[in-house]
Every structure is written in C-alpha cells, then in structure tokens.
C-alpha atoms as a PDB file:
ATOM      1  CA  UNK A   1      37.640-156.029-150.169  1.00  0.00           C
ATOM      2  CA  UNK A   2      36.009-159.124-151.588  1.00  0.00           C
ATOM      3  CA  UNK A   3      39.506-160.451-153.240  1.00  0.00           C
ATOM      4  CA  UNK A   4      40.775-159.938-149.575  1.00  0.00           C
ATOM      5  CA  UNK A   5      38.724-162.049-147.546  1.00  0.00           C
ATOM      6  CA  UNK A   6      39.066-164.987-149.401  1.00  0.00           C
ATOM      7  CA  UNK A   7      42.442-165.662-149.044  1.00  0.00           C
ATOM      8  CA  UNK A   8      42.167-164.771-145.293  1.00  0.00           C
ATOM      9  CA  UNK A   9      39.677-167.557-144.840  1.00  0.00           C
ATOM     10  CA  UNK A  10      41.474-169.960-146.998  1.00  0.00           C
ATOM     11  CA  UNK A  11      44.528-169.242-144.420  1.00  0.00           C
ATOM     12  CA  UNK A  12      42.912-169.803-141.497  1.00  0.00           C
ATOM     13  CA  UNK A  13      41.081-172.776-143.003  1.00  0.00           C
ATOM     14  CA  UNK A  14      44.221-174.232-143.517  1.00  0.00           C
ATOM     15  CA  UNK A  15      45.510-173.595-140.143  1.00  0.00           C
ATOM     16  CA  UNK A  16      43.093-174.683-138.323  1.00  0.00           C
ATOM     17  CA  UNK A  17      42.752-178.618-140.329  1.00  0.00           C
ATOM     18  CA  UNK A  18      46.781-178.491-140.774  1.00  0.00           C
ATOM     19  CA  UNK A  19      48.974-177.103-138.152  1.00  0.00           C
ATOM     20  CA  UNK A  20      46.034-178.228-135.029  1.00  0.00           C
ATOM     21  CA  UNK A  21      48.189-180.984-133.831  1.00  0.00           C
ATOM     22  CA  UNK A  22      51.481-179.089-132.896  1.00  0.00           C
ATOM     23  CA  UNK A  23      49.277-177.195-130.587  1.00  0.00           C
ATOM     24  CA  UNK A  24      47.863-180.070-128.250  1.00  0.00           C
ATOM     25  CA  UNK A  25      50.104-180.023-124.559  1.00  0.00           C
ATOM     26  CA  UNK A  26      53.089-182.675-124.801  1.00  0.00           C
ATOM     27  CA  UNK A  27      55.610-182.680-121.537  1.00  0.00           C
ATOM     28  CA  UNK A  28      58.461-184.540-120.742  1.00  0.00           C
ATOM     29  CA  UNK A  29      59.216-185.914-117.268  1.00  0.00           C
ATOM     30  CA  UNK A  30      62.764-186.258-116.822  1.00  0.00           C
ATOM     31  CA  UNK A  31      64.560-187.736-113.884  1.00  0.00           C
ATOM     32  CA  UNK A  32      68.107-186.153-114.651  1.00  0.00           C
ATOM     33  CA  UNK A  33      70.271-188.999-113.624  1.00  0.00           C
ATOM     34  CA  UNK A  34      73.727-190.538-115.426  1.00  0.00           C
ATOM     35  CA  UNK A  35      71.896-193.189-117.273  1.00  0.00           C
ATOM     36  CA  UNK A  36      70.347-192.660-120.936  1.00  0.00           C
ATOM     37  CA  UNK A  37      68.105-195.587-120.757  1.00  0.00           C
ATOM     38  CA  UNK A  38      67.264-198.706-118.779  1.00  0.00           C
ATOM     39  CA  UNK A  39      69.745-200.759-119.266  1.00  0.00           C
ATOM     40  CA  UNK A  40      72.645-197.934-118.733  1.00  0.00           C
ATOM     41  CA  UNK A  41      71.080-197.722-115.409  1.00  0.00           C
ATOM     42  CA  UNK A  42      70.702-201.540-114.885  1.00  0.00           C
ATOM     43  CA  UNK A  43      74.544-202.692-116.093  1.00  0.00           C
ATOM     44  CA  UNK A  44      75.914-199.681-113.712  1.00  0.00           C
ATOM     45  CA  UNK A  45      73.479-201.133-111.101  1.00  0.00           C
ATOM     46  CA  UNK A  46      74.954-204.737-111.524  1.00  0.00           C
ATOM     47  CA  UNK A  47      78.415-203.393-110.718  1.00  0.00           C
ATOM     48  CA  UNK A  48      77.061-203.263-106.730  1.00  0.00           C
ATOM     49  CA  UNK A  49      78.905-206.344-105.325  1.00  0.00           C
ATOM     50  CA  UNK A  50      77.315-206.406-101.639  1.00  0.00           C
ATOM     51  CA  UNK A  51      80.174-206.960 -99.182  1.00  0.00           C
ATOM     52  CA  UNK A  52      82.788-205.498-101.291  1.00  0.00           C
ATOM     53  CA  UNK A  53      81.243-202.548-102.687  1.00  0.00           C
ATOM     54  CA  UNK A  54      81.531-199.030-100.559  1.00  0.00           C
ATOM     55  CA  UNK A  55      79.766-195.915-100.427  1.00  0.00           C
ATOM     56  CA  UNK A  56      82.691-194.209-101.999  1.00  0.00           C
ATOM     57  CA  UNK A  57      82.198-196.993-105.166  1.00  0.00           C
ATOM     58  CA  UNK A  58      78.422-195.986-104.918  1.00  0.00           C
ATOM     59  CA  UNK A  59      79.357-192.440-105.273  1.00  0.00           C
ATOM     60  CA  UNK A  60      81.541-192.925-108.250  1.00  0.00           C
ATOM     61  CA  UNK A  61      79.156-195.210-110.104  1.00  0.00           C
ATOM     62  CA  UNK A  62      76.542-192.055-109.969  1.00  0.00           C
ATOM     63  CA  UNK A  63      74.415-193.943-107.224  1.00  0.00           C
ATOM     64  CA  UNK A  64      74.748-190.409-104.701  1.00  0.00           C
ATOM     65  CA  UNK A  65      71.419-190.085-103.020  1.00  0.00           C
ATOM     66  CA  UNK A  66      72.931-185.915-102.758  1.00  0.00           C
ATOM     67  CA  UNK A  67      73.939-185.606-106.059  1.00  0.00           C
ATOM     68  CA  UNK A  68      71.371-187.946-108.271  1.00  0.00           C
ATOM     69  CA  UNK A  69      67.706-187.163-108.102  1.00  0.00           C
ATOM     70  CA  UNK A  70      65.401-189.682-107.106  1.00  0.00           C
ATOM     71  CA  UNK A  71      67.970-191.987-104.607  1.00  0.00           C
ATOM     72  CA  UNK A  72      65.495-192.096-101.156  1.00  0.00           C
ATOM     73  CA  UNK A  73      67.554-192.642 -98.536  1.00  0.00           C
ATOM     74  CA  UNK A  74      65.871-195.097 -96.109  1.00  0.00           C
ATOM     75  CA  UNK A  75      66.610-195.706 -92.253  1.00  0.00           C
ATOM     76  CA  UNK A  76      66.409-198.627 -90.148  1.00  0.00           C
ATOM     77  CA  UNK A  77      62.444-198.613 -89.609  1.00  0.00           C
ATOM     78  CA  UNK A  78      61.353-197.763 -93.129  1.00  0.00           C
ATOM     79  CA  UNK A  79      63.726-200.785 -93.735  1.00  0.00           C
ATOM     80  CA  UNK A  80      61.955-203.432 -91.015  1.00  0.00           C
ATOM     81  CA  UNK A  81      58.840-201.950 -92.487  1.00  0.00           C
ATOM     82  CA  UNK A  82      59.443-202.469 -96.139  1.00  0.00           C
ATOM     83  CA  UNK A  83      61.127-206.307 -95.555  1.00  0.00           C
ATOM     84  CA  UNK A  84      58.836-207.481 -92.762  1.00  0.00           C
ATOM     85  CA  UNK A  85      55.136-205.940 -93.127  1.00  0.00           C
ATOM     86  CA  UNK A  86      53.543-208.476 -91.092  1.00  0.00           C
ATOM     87  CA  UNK A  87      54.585-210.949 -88.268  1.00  0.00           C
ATOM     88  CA  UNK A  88      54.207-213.852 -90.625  1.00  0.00           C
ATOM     89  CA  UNK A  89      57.213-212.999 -92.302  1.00  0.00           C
ATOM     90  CA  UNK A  90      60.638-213.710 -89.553  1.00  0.00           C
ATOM     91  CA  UNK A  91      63.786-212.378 -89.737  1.00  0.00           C
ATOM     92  CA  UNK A  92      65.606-215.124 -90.313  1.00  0.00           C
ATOM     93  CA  UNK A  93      63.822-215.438 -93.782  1.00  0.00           C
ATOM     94  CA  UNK A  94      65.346-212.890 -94.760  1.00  0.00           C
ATOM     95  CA  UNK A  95      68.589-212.396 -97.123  1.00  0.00           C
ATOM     96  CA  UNK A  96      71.902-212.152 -94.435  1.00  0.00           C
ATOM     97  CA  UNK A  97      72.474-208.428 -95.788  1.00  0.00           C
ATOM     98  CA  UNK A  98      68.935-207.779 -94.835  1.00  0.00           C
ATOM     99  CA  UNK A  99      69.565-209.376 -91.169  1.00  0.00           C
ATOM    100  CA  UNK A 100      72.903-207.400 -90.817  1.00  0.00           C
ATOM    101  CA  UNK A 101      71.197-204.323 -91.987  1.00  0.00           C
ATOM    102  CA  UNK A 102      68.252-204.363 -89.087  1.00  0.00           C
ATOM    103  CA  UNK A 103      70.625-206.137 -86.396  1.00  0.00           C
ATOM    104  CA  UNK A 104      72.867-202.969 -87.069  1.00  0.00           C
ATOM    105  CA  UNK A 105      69.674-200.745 -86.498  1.00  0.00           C
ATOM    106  CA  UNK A 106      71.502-197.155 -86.514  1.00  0.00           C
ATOM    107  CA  UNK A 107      74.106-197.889 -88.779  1.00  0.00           C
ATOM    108  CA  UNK A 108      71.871-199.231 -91.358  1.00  0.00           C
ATOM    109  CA  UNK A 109      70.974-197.333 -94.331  1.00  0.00           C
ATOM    110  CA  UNK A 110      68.940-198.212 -97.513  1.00  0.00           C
ATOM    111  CA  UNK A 111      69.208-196.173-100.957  1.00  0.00           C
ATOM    112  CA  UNK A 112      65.754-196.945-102.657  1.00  0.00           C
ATOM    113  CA  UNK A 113      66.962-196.319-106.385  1.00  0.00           C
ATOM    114  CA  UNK A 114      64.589-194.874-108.915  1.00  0.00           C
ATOM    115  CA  UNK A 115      65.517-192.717-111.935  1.00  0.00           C
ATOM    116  CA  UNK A 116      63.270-192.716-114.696  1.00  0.00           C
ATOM    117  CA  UNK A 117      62.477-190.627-118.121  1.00  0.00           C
ATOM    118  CA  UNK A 118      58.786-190.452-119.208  1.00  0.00           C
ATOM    119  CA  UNK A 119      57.362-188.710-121.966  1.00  0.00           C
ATOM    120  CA  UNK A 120      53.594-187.702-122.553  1.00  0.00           C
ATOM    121  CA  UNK A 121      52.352-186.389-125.801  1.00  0.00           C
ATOM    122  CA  UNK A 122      48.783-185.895-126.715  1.00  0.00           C
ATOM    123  CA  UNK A 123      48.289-186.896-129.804  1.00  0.00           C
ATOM    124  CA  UNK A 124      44.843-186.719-132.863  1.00  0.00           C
ATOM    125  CA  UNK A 125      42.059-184.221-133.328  1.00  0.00           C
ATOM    126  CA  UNK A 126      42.819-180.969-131.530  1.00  0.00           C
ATOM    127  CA  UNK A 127      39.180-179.503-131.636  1.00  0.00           C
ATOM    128  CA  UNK A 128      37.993-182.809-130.313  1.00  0.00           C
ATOM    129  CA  UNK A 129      40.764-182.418-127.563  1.00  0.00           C
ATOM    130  CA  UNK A 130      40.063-178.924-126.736  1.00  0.00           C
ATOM    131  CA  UNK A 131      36.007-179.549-126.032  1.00  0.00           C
ATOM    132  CA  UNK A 132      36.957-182.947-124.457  1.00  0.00           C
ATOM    133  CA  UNK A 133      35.438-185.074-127.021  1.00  0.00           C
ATOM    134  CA  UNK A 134      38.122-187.192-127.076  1.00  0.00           C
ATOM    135  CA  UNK A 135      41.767-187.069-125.537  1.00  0.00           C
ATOM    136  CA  UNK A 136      43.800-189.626-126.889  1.00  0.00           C
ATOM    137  CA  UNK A 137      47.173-189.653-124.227  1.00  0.00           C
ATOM    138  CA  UNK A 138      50.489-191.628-125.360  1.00  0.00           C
ATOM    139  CA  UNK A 139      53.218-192.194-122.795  1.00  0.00           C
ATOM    140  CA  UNK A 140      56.822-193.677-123.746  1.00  0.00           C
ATOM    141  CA  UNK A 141      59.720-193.627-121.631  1.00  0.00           C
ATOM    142  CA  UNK A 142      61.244-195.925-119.123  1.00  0.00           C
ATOM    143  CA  UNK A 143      61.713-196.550-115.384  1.00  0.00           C
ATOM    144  CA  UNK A 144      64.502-198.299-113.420  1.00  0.00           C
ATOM    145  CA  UNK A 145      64.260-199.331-109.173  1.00  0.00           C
ATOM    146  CA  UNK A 146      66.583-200.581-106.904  1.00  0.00           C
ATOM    147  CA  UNK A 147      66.905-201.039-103.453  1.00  0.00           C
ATOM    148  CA  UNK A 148      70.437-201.577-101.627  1.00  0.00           C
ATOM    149  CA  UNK A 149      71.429-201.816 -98.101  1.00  0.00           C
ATOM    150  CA  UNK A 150      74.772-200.363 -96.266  1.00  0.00           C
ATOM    151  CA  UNK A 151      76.179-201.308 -92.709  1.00  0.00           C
ATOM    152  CA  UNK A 152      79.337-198.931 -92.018  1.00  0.00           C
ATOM    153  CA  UNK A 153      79.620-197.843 -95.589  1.00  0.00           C
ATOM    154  CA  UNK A 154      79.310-201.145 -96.833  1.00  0.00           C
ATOM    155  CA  UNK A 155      76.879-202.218 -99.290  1.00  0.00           C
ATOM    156  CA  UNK A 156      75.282-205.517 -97.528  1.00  0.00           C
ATOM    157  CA  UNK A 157      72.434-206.205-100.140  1.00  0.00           C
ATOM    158  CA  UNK A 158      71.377-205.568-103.391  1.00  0.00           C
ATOM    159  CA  UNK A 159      67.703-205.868-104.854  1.00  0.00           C
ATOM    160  CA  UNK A 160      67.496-207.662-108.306  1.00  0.00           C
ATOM    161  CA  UNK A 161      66.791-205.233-110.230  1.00  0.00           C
ATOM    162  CA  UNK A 162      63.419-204.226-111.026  1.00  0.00           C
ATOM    163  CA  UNK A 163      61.201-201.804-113.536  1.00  0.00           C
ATOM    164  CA  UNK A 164      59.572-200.953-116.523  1.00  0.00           C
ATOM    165  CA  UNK A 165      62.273-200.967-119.776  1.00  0.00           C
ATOM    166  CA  UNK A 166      59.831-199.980-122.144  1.00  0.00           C
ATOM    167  CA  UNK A 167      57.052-197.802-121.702  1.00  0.00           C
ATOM    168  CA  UNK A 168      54.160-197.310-123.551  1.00  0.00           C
ATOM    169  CA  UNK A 169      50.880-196.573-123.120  1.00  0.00           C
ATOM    170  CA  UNK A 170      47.851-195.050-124.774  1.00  0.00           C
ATOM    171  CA  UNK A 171      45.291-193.816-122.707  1.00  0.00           C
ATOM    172  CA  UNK A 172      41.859-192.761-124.821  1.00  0.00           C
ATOM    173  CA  UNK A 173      38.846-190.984-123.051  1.00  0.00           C
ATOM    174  CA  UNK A 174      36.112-190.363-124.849  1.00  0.00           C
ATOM    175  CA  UNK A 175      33.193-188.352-123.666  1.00  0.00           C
ATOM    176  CA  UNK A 176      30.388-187.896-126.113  1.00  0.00           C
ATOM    177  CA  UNK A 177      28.585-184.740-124.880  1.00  0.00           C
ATOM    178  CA  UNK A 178      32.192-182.967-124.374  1.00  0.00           C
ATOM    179  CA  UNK A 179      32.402-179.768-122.254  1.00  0.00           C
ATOM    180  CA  UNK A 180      28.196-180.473-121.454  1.00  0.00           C
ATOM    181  CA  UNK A 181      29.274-184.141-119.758  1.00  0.00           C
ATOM    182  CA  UNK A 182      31.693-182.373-117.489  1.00  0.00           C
ATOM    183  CA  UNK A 183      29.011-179.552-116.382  1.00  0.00           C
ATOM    184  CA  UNK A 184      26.644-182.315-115.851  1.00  0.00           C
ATOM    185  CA  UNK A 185      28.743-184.383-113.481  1.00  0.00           C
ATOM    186  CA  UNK A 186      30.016-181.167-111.563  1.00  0.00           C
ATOM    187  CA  UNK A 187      26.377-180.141-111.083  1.00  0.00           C
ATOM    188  CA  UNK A 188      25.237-183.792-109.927  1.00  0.00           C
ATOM    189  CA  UNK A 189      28.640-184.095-107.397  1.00  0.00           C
ATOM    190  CA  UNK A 190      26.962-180.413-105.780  1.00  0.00           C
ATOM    191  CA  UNK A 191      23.534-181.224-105.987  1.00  0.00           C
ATOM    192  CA  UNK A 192      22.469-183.089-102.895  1.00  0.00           C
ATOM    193  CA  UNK A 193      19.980-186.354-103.515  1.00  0.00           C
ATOM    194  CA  UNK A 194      16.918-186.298-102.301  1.00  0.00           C
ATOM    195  CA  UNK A 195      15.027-189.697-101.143  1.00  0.00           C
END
C-alpha cells in the first residue's frame, strides 16, 4: 500500500502546480461578420461612395443589417437624436447627406455598423484565481463602427470610420483576504448602519 500512495500524490502534485492554468475560464466573443480583422472591415467600408453607392452595393459588400450581425438599423428620430442632441447644434451644420437624410424624415434610414471579435482569457495562478486572490483578465481582439445614411436606397453619408484596431487589455484585481473580502462586503451591503 505504502509504494502506492506515493506515486498517487506525486501525480496529483504535479497536476495541480502543472496543468492549473488550462483550467482557468477563457471565452471568445465573436461578432460573425465577413471581415477577419479591422482593416478587412475598414477597406470594404471605404468602398461606400455616398451618392453613388445603393443598398443593393451595400448588400453585396456584406454591409446587410438581415444577414450580418451587429448592423442597427436606425430611423429618422434615432438619427435627429444621434446628429443634433441639443439645440445648440443647427441643421444646417450638418454634412448635406445628414440634411437630406432628416429633410426626407420617412425615407431615411441609418445602418449603425459594428462588428467586432474579442477574446478574454484569464491568465496566472489558478488557486489564487479560484479563492479570488487575484484574477489577472487579458482581452485582445478588435472592434470596427460605422454609421451611414440612405434616402431611397441611396447611401447619402458615410461616417469616417471609427474603432479600436488593436485591443488589449489587462485587467488585475487583487483582493487580499480572497473569498473572506467578498463575505465581508456582502454582509456590510445587508447590514443596515446605525447612527
């Protein structure tokens, strides 16, 4: 029994200091969309010619609010509220497109443009992840907007384009009494103060 054991601890020694990492979370949040990467997304983007470009060009460039996730499709009050927020800002500051897009009220429609693939691993010590130690969070990925305008299936402004091309964040929390510092602050947030 004795010539047993020890290699069964030695195992599970190992696993635990070795093969820890593979088991903290990881997820990937995927925007399924035509475009691999940023700037797939941004050269197809700066295709849009406004007053020559049609919904039926939109479609075929992948930019088909029914086909491609994350394409909003904005009418003509989410559009006077995005360009003009307050009375300070007229009208006729605007870009033309803009103008011909509210003048037209119902036939104006907006596609707000957003496709975007983000990935979020955790990454170091898994004991010190599981009690909350320490959670050490990267995120990598990328994110693409857009925002165009159409009047009679006619594209009458484009947005520059706008986004994040490279991702990358780490996000560390540390809390030194672990599993104990999240007790304590659930039992203060339900304990009622008394003056």
């Amino acid at each position: 029994m004795k010539t047993y054991c020890n290699p069964l601890i030695m195992i599970g020694l190992l696993f635990m200091f070795t093969g820890c990492a593979s088991l903290l979370p990881h997820s990937t949040i995927t925007t399924e969309s035509p475009w691999q990467d940023f700037n797939g997304a941004k050269l197809t983007y700066d295709k849009i010619n406004p007053g020559v470009t049609t919904v039926s060009d939109l479609k075929r460039f992948g930019f088909d609010p029914y086909l491609t996730p994350n394409i909003k499709i904005m009418n003509v009050t989410e559009v006077i509220n995005l360009f003009l927020p307050n009375p300070s800002i007229k009208k006729e500051d605007l870009d033309t497109g803009i103008q011909k897009c509210i003048e037209s009220k119902d036939r104006c429609t907006a596609y707000q443009i957003s496709p975007s693939k983000l990935y979020v691993n955790r990454i170091g010590n898994f004991w010190l992840d599981l009690f909350s130690f320490k959670r050490h969070t990267v995120n990598t990925g990328w994110e693409f907007k857009g925002l165009i305008t159409i009047v009679d299936n006619v594209v009458t402004y484009r947005d520059p384009p706008g986004g994040r091309p490279l991702i990358n964040m780490d996000q560390i929390d540390v809390k030194p009494l672990g599993p104990a510092q999240e007790a304590g602050s659930a039992i203060i947030a339900t304990v009622p103060l008394i003056w």
